[in-house]
PDB file of N, CA and C in Angstrom:
ATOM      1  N   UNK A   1    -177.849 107.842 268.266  1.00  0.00           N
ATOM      2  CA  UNK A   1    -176.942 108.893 267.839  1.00  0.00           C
ATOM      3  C   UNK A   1    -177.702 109.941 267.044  1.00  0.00           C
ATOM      4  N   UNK A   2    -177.113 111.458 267.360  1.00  0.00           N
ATOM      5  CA  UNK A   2    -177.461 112.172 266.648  1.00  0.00           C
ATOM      6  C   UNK A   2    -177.469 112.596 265.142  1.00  0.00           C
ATOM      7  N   UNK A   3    -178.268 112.621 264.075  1.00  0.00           N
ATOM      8  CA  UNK A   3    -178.086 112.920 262.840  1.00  0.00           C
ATOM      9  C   UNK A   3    -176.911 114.096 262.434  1.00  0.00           C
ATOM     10  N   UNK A   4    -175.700 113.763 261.782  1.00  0.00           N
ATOM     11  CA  UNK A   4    -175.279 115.153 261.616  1.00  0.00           C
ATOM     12  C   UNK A   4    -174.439 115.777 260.087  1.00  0.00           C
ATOM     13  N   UNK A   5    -175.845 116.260 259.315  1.00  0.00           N
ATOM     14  CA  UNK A   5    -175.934 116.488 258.143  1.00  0.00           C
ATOM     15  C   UNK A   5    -174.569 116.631 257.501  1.00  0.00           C
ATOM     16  N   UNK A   6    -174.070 116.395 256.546  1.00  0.00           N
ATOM     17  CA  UNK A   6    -172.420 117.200 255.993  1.00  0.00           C
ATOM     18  C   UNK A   6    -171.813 116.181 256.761  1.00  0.00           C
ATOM     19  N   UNK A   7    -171.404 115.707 257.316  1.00  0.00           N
ATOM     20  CA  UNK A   7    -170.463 114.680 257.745  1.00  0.00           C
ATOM     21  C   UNK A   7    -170.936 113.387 257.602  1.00  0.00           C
ATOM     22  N   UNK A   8    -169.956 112.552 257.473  1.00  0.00           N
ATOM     23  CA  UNK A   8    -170.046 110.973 256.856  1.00  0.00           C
ATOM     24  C   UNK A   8    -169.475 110.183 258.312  1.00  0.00           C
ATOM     25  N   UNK A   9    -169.441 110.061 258.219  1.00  0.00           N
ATOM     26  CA  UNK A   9    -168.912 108.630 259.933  1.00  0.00           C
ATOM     27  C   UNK A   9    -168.944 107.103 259.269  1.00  0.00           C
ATOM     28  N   UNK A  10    -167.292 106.718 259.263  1.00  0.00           N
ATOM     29  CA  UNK A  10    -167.164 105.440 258.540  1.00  0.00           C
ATOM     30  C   UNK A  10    -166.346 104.384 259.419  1.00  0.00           C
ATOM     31  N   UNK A  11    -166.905 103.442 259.846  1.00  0.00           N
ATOM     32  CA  UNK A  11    -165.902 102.821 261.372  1.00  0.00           C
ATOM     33  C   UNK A  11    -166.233 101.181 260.221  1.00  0.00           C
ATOM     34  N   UNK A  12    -165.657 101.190 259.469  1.00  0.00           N
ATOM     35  CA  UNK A  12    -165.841  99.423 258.539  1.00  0.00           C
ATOM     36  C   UNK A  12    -165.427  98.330 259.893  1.00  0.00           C
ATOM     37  N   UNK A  13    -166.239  97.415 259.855  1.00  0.00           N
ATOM     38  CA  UNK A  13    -166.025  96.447 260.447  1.00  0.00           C
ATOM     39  C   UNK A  13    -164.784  95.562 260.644  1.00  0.00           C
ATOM     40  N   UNK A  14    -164.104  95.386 259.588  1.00  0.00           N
ATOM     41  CA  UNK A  14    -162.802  94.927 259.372  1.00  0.00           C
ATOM     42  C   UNK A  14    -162.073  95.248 259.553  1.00  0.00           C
ATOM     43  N   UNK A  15    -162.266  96.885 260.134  1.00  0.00           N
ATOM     44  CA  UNK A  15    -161.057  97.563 260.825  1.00  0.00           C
ATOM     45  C   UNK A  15    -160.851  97.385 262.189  1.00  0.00           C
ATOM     46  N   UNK A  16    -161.854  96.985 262.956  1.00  0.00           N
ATOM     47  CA  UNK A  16    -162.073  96.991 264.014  1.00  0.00           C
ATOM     48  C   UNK A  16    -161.533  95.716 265.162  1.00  0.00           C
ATOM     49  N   UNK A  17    -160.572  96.248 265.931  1.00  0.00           N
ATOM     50  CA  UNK A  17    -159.686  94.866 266.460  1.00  0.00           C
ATOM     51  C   UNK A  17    -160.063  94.992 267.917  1.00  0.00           C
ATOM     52  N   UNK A  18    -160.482  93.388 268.381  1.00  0.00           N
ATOM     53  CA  UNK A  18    -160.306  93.533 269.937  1.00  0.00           C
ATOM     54  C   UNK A  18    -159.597  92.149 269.861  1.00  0.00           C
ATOM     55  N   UNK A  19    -159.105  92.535 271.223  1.00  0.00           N
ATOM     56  CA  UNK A  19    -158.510  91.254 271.749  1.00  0.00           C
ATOM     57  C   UNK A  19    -157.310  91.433 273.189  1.00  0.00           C
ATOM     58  N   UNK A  20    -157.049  90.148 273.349  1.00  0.00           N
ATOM     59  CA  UNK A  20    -156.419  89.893 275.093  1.00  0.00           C
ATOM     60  C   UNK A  20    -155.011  90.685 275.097  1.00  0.00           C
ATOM     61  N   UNK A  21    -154.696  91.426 275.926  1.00  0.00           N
ATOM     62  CA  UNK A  21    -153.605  91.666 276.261  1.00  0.00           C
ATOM     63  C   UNK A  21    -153.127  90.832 276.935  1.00  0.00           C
ATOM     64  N   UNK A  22    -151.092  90.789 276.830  1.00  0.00           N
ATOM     65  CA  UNK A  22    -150.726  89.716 278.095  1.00  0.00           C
ATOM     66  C   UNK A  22    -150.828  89.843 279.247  1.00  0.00           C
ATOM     67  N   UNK A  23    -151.055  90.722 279.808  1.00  0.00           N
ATOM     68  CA  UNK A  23    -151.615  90.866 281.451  1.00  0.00           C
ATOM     69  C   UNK A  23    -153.076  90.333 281.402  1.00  0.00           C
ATOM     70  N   UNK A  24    -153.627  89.654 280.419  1.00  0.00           N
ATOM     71  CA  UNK A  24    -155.226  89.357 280.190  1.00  0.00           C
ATOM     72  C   UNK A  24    -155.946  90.594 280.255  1.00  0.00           C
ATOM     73  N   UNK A  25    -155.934  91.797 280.292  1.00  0.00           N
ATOM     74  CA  UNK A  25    -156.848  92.308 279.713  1.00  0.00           C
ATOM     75  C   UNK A  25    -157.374  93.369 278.233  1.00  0.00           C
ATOM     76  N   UNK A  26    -158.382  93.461 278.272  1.00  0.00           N
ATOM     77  CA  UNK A  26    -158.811  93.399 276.759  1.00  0.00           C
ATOM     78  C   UNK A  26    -159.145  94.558 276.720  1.00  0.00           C
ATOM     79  N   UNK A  27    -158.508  94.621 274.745  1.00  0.00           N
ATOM     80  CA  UNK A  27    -158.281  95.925 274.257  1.00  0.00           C
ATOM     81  C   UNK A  27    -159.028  96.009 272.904  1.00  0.00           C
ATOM     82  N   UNK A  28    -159.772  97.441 272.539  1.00  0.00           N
ATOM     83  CA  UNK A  28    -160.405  97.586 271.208  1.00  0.00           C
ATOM     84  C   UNK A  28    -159.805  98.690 270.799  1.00  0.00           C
ATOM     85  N   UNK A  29    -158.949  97.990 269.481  1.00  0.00           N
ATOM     86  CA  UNK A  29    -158.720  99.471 268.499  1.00  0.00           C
ATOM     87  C   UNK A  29    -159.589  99.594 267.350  1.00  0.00           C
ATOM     88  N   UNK A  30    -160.399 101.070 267.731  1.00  0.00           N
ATOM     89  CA  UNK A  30    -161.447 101.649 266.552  1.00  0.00           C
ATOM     90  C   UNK A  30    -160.846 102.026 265.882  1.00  0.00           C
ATOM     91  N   UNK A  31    -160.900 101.890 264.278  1.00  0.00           N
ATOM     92  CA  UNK A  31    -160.876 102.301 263.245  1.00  0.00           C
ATOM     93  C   UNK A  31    -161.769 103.310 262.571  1.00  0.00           C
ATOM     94  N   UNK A  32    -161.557 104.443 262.127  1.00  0.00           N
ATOM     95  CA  UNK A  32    -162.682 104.605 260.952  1.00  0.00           C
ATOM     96  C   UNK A  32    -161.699 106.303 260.088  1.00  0.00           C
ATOM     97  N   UNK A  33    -162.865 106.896 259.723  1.00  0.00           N
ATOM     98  CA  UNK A  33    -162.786 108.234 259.188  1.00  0.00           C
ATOM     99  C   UNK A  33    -164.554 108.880 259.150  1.00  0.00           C
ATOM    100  N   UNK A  34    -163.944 110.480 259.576  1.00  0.00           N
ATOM    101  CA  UNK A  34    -165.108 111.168 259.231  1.00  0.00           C
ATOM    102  C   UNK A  34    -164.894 112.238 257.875  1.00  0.00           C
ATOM    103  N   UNK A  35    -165.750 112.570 257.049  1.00  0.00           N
ATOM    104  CA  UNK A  35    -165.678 112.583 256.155  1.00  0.00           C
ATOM    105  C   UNK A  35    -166.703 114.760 255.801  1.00  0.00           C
ATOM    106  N   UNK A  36    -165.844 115.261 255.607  1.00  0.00           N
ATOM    107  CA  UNK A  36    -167.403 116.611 255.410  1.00  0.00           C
ATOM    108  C   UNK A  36    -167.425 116.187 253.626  1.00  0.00           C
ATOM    109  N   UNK A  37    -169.033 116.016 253.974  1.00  0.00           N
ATOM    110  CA  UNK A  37    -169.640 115.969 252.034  1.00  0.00           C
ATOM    111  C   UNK A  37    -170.298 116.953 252.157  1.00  0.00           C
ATOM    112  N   UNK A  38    -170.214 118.121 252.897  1.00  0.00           N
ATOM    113  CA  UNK A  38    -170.767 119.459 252.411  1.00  0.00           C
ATOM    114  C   UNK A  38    -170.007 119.876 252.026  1.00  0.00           C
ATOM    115  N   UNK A  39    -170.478 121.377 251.388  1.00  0.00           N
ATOM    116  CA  UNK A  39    -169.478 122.459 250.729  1.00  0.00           C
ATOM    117  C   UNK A  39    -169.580 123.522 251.895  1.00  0.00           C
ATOM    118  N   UNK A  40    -169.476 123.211 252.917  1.00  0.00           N
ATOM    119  CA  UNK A  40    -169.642 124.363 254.366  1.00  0.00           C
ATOM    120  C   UNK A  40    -168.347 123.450 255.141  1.00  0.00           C
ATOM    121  N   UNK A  41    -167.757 124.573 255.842  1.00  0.00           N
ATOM    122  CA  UNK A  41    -167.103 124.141 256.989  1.00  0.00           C
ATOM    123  C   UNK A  41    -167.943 123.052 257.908  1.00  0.00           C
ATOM    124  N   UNK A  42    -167.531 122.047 258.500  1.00  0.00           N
ATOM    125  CA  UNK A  42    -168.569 121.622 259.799  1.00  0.00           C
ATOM    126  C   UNK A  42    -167.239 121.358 260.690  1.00  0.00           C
ATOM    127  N   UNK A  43    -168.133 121.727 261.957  1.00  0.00           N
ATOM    128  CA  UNK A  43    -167.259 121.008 263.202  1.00  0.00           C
ATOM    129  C   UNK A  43    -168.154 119.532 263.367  1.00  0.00           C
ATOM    130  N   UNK A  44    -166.786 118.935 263.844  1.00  0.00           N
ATOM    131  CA  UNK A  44    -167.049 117.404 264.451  1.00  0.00           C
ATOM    132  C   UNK A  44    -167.267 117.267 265.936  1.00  0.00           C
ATOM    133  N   UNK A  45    -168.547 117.057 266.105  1.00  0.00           N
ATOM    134  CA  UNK A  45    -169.269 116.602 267.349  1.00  0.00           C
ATOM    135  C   UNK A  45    -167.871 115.305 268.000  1.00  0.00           C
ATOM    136  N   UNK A  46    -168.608 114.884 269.104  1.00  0.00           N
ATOM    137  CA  UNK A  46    -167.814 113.738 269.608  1.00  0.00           C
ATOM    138  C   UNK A  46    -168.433 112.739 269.020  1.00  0.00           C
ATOM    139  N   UNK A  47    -167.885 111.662 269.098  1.00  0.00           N
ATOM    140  CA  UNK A  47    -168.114 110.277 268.468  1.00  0.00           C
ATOM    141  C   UNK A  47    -168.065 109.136 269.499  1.00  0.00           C
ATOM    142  N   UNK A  48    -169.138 108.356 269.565  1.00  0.00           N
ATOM    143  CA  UNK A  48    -169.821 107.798 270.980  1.00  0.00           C
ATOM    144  C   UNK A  48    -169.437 106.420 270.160  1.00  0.00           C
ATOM    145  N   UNK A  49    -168.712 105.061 271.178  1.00  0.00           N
ATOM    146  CA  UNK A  49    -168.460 104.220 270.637  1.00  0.00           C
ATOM    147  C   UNK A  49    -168.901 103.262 272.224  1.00  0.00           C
ATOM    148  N   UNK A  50    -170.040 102.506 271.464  1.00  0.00           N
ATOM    149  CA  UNK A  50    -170.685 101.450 272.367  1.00  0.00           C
ATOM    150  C   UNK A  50    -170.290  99.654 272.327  1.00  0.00           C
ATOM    151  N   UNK A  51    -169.450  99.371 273.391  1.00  0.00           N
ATOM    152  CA  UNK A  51    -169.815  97.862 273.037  1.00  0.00           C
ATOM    153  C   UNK A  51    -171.291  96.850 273.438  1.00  0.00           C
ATOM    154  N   UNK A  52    -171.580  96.070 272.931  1.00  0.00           N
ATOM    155  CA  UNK A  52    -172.512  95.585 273.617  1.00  0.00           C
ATOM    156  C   UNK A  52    -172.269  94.082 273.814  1.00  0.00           C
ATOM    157  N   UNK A  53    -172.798  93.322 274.633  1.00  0.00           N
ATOM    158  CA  UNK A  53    -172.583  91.926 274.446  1.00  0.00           C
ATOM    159  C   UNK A  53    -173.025  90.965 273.453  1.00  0.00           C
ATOM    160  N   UNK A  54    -173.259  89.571 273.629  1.00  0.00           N
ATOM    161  CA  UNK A  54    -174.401  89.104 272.558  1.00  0.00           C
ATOM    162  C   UNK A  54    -175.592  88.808 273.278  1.00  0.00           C
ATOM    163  N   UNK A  55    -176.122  89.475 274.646  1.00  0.00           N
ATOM    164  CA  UNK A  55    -177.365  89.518 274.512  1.00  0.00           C
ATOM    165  C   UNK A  55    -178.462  90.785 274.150  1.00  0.00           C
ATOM    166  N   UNK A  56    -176.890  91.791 273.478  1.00  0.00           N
ATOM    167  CA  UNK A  56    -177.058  92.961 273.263  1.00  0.00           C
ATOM    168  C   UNK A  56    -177.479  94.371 274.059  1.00  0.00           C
ATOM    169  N   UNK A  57    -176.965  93.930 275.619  1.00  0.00           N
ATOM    170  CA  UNK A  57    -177.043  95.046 276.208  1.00  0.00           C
ATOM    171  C   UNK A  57    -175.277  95.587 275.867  1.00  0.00           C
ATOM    172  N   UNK A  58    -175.493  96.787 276.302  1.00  0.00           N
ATOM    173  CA  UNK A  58    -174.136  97.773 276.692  1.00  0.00           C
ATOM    174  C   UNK A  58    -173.647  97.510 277.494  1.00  0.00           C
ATOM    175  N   UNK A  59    -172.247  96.863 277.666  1.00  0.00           N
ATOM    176  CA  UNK A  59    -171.034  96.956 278.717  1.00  0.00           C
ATOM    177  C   UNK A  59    -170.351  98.060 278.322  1.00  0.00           C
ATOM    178  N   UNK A  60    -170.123  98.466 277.506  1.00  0.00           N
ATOM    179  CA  UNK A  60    -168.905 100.112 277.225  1.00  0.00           C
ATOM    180  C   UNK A  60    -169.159 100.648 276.943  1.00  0.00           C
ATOM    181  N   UNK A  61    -168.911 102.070 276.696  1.00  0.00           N
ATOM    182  CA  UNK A  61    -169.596 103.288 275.980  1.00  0.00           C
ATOM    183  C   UNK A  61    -168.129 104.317 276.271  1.00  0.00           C
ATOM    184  N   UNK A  62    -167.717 104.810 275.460  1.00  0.00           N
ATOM    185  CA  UNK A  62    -167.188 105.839 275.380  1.00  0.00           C
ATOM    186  C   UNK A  62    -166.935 106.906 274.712  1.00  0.00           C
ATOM    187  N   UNK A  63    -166.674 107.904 274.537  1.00  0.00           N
ATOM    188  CA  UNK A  63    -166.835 109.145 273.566  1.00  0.00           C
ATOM    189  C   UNK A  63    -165.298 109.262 273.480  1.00  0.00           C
ATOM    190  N   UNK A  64    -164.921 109.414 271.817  1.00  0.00           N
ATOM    191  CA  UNK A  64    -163.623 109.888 271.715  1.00  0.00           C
ATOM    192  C   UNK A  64    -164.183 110.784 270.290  1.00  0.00           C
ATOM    193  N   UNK A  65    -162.797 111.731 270.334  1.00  0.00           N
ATOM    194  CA  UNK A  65    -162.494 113.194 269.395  1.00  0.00           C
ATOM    195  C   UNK A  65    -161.847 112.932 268.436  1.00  0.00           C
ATOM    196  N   UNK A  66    -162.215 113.197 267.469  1.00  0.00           N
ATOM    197  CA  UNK A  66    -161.058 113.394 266.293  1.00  0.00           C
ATOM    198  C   UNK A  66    -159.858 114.412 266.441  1.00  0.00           C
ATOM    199  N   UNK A  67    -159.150 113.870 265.908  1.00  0.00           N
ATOM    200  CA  UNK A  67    -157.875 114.715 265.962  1.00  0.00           C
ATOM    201  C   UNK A  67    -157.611 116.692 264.978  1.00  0.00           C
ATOM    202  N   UNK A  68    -159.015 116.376 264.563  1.00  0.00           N
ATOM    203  CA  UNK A  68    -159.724 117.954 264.211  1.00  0.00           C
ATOM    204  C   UNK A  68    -160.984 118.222 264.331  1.00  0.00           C
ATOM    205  N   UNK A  69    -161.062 119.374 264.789  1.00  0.00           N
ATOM    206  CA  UNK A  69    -162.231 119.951 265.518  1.00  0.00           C
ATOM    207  C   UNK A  69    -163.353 120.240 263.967  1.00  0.00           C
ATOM    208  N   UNK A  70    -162.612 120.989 263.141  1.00  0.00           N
ATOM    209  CA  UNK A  70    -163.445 121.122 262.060  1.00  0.00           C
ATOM    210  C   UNK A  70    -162.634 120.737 260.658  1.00  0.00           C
ATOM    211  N   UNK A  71    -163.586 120.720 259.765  1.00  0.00           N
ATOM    212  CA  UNK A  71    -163.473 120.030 258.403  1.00  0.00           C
ATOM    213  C   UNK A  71    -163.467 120.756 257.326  1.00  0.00           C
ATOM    214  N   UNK A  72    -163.214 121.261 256.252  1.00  0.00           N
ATOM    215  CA  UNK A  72    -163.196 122.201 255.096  1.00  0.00           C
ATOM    216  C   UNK A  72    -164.027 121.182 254.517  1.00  0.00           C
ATOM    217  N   UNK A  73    -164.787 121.515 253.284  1.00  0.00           N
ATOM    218  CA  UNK A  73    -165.471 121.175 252.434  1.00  0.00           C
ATOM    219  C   UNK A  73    -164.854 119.629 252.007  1.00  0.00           C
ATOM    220  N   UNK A  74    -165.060 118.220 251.817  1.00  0.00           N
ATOM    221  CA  UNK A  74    -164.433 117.355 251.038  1.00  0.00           C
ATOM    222  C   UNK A  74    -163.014 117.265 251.756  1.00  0.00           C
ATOM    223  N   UNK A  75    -162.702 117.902 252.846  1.00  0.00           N
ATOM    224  CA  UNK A  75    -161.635 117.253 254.006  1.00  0.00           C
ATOM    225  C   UNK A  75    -162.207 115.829 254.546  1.00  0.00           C
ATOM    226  N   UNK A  76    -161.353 115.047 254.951  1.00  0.00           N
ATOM    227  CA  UNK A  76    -161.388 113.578 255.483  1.00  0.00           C
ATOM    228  C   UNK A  76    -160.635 113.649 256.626  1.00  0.00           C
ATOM    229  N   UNK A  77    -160.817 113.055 257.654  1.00  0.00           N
ATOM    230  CA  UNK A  77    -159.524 112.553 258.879  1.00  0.00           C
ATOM    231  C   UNK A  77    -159.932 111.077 259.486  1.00  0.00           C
ATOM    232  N   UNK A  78    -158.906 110.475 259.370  1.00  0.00           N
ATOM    233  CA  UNK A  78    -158.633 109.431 260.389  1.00  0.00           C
ATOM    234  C   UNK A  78    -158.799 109.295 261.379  1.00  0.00           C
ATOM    235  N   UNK A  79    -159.744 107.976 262.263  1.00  0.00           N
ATOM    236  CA  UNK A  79    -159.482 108.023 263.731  1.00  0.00           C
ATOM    237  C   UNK A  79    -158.841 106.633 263.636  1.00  0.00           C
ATOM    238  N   UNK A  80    -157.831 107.091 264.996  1.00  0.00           N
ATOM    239  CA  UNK A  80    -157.396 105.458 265.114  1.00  0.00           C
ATOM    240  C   UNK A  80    -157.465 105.810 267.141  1.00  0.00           C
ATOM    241  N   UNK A  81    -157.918 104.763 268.175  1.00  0.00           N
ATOM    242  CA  UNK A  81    -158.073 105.322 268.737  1.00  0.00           C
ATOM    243  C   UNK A  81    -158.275 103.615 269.762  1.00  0.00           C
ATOM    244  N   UNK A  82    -157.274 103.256 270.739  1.00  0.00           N
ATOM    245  CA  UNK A  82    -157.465 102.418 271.945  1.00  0.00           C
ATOM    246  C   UNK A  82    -157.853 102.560 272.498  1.00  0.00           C
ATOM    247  N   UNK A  83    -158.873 101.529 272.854  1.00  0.00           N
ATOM    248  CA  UNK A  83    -159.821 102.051 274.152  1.00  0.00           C
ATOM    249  C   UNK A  83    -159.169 100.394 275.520  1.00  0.00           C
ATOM    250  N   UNK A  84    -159.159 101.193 276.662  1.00  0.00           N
ATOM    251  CA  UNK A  84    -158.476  99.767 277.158  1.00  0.00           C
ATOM    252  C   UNK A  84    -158.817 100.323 278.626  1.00  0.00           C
ATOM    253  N   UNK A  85    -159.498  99.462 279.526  1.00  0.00           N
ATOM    254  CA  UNK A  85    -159.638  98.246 279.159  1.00  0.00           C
ATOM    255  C   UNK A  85    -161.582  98.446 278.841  1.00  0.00           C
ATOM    256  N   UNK A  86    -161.681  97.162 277.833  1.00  0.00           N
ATOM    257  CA  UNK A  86    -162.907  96.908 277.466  1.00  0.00           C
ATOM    258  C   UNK A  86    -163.142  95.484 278.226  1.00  0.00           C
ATOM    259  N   UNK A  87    -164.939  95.338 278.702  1.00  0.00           N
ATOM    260  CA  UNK A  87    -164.837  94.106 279.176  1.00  0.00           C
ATOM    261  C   UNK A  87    -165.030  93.082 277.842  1.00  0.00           C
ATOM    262  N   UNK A  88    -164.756  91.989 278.612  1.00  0.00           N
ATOM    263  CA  UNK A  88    -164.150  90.670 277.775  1.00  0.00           C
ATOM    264  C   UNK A  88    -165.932  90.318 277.058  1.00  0.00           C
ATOM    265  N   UNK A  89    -167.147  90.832 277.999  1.00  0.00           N
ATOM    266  CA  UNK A  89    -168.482  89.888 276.914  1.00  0.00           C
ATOM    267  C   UNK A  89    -168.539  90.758 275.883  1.00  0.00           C
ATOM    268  N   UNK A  90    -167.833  92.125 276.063  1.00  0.00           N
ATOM    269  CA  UNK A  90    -168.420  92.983 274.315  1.00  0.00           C
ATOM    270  C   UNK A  90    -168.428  92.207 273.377  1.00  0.00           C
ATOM    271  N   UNK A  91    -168.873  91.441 272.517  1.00  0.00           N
ATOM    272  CA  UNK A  91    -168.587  91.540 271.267  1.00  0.00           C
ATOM    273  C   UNK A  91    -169.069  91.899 270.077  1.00  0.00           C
ATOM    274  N   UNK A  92    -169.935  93.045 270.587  1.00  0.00           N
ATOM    275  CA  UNK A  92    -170.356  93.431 269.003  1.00  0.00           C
ATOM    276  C   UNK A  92    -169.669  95.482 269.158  1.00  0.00           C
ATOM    277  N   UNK A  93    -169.456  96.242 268.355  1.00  0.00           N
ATOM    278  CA  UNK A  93    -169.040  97.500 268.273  1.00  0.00           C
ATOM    279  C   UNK A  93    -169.923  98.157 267.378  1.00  0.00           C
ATOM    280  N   UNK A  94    -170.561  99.240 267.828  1.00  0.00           N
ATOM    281  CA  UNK A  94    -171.441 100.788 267.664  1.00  0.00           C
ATOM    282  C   UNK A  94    -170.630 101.762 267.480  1.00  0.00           C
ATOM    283  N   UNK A  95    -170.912 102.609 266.152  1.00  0.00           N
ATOM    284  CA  UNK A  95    -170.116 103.789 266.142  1.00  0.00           C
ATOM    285  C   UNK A  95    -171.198 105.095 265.753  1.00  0.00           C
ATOM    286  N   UNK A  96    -170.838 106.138 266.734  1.00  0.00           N
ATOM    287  CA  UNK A  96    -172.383 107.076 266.085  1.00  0.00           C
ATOM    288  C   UNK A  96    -172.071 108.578 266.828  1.00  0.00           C
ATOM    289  N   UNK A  97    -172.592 109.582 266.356  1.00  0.00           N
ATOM    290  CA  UNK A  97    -172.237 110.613 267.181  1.00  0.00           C
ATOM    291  C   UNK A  97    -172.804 110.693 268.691  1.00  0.00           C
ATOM    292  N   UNK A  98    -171.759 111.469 269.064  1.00  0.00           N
ATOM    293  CA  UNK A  98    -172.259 111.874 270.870  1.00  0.00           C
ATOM    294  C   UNK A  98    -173.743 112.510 270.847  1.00  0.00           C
ATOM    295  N   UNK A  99    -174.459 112.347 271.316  1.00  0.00           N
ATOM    296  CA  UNK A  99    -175.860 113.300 271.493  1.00  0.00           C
ATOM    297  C   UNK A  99    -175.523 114.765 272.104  1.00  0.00           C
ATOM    298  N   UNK A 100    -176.067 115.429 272.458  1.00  0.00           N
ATOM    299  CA  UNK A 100    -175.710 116.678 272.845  1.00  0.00           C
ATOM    300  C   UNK A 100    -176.357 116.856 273.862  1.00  0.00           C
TER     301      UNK A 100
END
């Protein structure tokens, strides 16, 4: 992921839920917030969310948006955000900006 100065990217682990739907298949809801700790406007890049297995390759990858494009100084926003379907070996979750 790309470095991106003035913004914070916070996806806590404990927020982070997967598990079986009753049709059996499997669902991850990401948690987090991005955060501007500059005193400048920034826009928010996309946010690239990877599962990997436990032999640590990538089965998922997807890019989702915050629900604002840009941030005022010490603005915060919420992502809450289903991703479905995920395969069943993910089990570890990556959160990081989109590259460009």
């Amino acid at each position: 992921a790309e470095d991106q100065p003035g913004l914070k990217l916070e996806f806590p682990p404990r927020q982070q839920q997967r598990y079986q739907l009753p049709n059996g298949t499997w669902y991850l809801s990401a948690n987090g917030t991005v955060t501007n700790i500059s005193q400048n406007p920034r826009s928010i890049p996309g946010i690239l969310i990877v599962l990997r297995d436990s032999k640590n390759r990538i089965v998922h990858m997807d890019e989702v948006r915050a629900p604002k494009r840009v941030l005022a100084p010490g603005e915060r926003v919420e992502i809450s955000e289903a991703l479905v379907p995920v395969p069943k070996a993910g089990t570890r979750v990556e959160f990081g900006w989109k590259p460009n």
